[in-house]
C-alpha atoms as a PDB file:
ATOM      1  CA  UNK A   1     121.672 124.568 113.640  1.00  0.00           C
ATOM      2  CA  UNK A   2     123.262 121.805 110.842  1.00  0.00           C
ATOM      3  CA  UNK A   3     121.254 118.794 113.122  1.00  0.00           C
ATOM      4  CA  UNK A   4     117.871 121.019 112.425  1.00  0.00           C
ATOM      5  CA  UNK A   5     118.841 121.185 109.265  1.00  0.00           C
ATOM      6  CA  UNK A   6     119.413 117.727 108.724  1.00  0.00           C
ATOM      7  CA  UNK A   7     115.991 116.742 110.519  1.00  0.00           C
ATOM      8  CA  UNK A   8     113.888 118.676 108.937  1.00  0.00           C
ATOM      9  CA  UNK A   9     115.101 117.329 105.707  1.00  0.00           C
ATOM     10  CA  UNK A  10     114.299 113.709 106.676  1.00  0.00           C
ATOM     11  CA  UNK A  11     111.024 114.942 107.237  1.00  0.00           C
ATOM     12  CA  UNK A  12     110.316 116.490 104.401  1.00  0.00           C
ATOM     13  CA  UNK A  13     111.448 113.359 102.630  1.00  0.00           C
ATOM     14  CA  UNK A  14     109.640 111.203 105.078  1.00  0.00           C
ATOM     15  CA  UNK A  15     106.556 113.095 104.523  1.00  0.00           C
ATOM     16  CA  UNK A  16     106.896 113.133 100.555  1.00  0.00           C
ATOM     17  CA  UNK A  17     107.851 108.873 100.173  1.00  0.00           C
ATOM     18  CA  UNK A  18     104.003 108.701  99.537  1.00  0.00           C
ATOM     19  CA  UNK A  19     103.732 105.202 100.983  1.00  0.00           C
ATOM     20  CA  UNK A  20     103.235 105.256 103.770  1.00  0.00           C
ATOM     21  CA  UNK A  21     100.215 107.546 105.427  1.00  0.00           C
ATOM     22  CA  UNK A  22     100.363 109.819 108.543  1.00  0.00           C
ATOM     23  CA  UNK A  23      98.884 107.181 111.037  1.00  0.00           C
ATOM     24  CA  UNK A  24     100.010 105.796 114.237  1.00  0.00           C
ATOM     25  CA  UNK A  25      99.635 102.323 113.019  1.00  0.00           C
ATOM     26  CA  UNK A  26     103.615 100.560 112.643  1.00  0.00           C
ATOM     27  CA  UNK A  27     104.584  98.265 109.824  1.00  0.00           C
ATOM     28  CA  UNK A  28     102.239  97.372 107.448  1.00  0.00           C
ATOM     29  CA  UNK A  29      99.341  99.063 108.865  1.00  0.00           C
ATOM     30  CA  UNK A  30      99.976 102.788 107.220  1.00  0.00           C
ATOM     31  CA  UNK A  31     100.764 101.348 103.752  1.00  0.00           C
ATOM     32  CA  UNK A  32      97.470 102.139 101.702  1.00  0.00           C
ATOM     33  CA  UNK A  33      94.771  99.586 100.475  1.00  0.00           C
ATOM     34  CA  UNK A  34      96.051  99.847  97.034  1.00  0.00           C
ATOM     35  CA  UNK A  35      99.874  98.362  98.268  1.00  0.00           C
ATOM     36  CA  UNK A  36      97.899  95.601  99.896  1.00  0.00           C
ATOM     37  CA  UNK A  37      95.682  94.804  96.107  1.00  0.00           C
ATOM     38  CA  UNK A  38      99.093  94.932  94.370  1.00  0.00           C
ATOM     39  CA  UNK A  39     100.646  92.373  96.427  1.00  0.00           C
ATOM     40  CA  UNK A  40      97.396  90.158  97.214  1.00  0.00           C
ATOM     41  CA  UNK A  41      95.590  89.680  93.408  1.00  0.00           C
ATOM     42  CA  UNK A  42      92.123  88.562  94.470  1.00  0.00           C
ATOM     43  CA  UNK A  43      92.144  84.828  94.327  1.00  0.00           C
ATOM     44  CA  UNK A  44      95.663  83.993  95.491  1.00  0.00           C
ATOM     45  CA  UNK A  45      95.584  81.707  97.563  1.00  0.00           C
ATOM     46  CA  UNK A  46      97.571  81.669 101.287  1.00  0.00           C
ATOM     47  CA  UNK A  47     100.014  78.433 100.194  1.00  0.00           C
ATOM     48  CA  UNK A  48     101.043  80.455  96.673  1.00  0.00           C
ATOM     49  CA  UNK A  49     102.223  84.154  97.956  1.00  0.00           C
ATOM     50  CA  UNK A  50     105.535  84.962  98.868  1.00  0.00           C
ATOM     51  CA  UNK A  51     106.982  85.663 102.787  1.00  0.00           C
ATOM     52  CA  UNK A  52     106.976  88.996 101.840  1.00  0.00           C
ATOM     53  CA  UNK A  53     103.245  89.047 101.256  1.00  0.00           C
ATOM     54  CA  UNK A  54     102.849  86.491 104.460  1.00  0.00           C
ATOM     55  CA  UNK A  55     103.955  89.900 106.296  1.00  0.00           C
ATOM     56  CA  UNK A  56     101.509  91.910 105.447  1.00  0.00           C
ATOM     57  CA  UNK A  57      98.748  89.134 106.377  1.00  0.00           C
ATOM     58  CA  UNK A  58     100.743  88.267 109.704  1.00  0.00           C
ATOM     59  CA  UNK A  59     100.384  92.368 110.272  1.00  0.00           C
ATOM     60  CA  UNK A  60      96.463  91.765 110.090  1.00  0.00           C
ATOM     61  CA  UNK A  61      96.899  88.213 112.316  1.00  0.00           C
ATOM     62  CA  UNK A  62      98.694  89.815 114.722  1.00  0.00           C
ATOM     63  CA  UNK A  63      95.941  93.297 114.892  1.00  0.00           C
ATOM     64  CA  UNK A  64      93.709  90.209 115.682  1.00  0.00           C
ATOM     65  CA  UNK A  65      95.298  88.768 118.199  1.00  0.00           C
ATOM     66  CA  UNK A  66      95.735  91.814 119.750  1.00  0.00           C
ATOM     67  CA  UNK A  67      92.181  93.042 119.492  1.00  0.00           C
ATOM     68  CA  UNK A  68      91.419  89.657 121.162  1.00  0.00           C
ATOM     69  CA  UNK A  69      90.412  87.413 118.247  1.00  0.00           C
ATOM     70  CA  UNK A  70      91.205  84.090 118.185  1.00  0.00           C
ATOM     71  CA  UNK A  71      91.526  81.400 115.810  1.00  0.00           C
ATOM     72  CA  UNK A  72      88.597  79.481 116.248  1.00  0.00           C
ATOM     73  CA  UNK A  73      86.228  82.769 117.064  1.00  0.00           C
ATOM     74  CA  UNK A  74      87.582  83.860 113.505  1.00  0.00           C
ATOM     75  CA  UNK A  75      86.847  80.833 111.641  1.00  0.00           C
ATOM     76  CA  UNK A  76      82.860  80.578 113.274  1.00  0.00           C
ATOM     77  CA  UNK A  77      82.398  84.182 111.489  1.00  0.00           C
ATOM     78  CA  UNK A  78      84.097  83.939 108.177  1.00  0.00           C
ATOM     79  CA  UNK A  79      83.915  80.396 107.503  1.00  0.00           C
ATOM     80  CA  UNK A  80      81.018  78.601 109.562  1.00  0.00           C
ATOM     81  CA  UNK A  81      81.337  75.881 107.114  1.00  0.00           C
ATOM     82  CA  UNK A  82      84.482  75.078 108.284  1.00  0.00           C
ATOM     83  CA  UNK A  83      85.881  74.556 104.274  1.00  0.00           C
ATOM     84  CA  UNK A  84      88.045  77.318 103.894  1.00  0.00           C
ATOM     85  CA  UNK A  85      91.527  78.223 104.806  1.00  0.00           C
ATOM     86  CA  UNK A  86      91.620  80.131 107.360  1.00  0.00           C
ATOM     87  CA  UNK A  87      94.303  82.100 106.817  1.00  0.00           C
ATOM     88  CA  UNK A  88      92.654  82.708 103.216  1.00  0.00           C
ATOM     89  CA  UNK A  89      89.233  83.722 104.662  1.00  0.00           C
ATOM     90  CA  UNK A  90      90.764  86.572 106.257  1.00  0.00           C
ATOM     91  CA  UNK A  91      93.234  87.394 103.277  1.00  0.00           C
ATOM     92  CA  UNK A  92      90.247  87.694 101.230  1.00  0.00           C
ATOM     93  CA  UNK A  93      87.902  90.115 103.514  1.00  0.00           C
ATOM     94  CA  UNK A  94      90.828  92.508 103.447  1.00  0.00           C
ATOM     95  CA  UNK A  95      91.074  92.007  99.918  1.00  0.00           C
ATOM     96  CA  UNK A  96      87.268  92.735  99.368  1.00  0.00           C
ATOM     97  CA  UNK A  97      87.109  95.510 101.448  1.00  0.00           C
ATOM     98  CA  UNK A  98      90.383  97.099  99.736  1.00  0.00           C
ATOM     99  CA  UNK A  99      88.581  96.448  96.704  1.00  0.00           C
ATOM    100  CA  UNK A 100      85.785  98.813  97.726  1.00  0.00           C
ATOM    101  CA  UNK A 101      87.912 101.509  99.369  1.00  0.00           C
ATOM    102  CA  UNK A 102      91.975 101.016  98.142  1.00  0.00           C
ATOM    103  CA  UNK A 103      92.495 105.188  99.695  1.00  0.00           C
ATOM    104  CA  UNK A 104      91.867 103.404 103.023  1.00  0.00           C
ATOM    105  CA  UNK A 105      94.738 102.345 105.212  1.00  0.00           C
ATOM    106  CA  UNK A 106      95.742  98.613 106.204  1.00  0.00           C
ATOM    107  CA  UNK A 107      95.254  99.587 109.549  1.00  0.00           C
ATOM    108  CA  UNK A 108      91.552 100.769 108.957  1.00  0.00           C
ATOM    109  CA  UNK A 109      91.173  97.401 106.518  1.00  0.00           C
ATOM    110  CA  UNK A 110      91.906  95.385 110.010  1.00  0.00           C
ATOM    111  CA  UNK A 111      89.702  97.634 112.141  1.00  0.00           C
ATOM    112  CA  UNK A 112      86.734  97.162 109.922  1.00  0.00           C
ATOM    113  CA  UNK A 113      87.242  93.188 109.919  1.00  0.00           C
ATOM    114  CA  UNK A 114      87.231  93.717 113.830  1.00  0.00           C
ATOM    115  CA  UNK A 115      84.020  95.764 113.916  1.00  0.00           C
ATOM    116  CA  UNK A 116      82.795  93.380 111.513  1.00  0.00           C
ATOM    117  CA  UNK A 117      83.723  90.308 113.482  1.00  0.00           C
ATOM    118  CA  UNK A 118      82.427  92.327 116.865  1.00  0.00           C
ATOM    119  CA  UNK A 119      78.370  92.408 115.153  1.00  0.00           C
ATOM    120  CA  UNK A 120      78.768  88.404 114.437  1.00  0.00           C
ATOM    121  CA  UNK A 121      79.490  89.105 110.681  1.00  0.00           C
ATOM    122  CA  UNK A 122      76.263  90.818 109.822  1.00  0.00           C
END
């Protein structure tokens, strides 16, 4: 009976933190869009943020990665030029698209940049 107790009081406290949001997503993907504009100011670029920020970017690297992205089918979609950063082309889609929608989650940030980069960046 105390161990229910005790669980459903880390719930309740888990459930009240108000950072994080109800998803499946680990780490940085259930932190709102508006975490992600308070640590990324629009115009940073990748060489001036700290590790802690790095994280948060690595979180949307590694989403990538995973959804089968890689580094040079990246930089033909959000930098055909070839002039940018890569690392700071994809920092700044997020960041544009948290702009636009900062109730959104990380996780659904990354999964739009995947649709987007699935249509060829139209």
């Amino acid at each position: 009976m105390k161990v229910r107790g005790i669980l459903g009081a880390l719930v309740l406290v888990a459930a009240t933190s108000g950072e994080l949001v109800g998803q499946t997503a680990l780490g940085w993907g259930g932190y709102y869009c508006d975490r992600w504009l308070e640590d990324h100011p629009y115009g940073t670029s990748w060489s001036s943020v700290s590790d802690a920020v790095r994280s948060q970017s690595h979180w949307i690297f590694g989403y990538l990665s995973a959804s089968g992205y890689t580094y040079q089918r990246v930089s033909g979609i959000l930098d055909p030029a070839g002039v940018m950063n890569i690392d700071d082309a994809i920092t700044k889609w997020v960041t544009k698209y948290c702009q636009s929608r900062p109730g959104d989650t990380i996780e659904r940030a990354a999964r739009s940049l995947v649709e987007y980069l699935g249509e060829g960046g139209r």
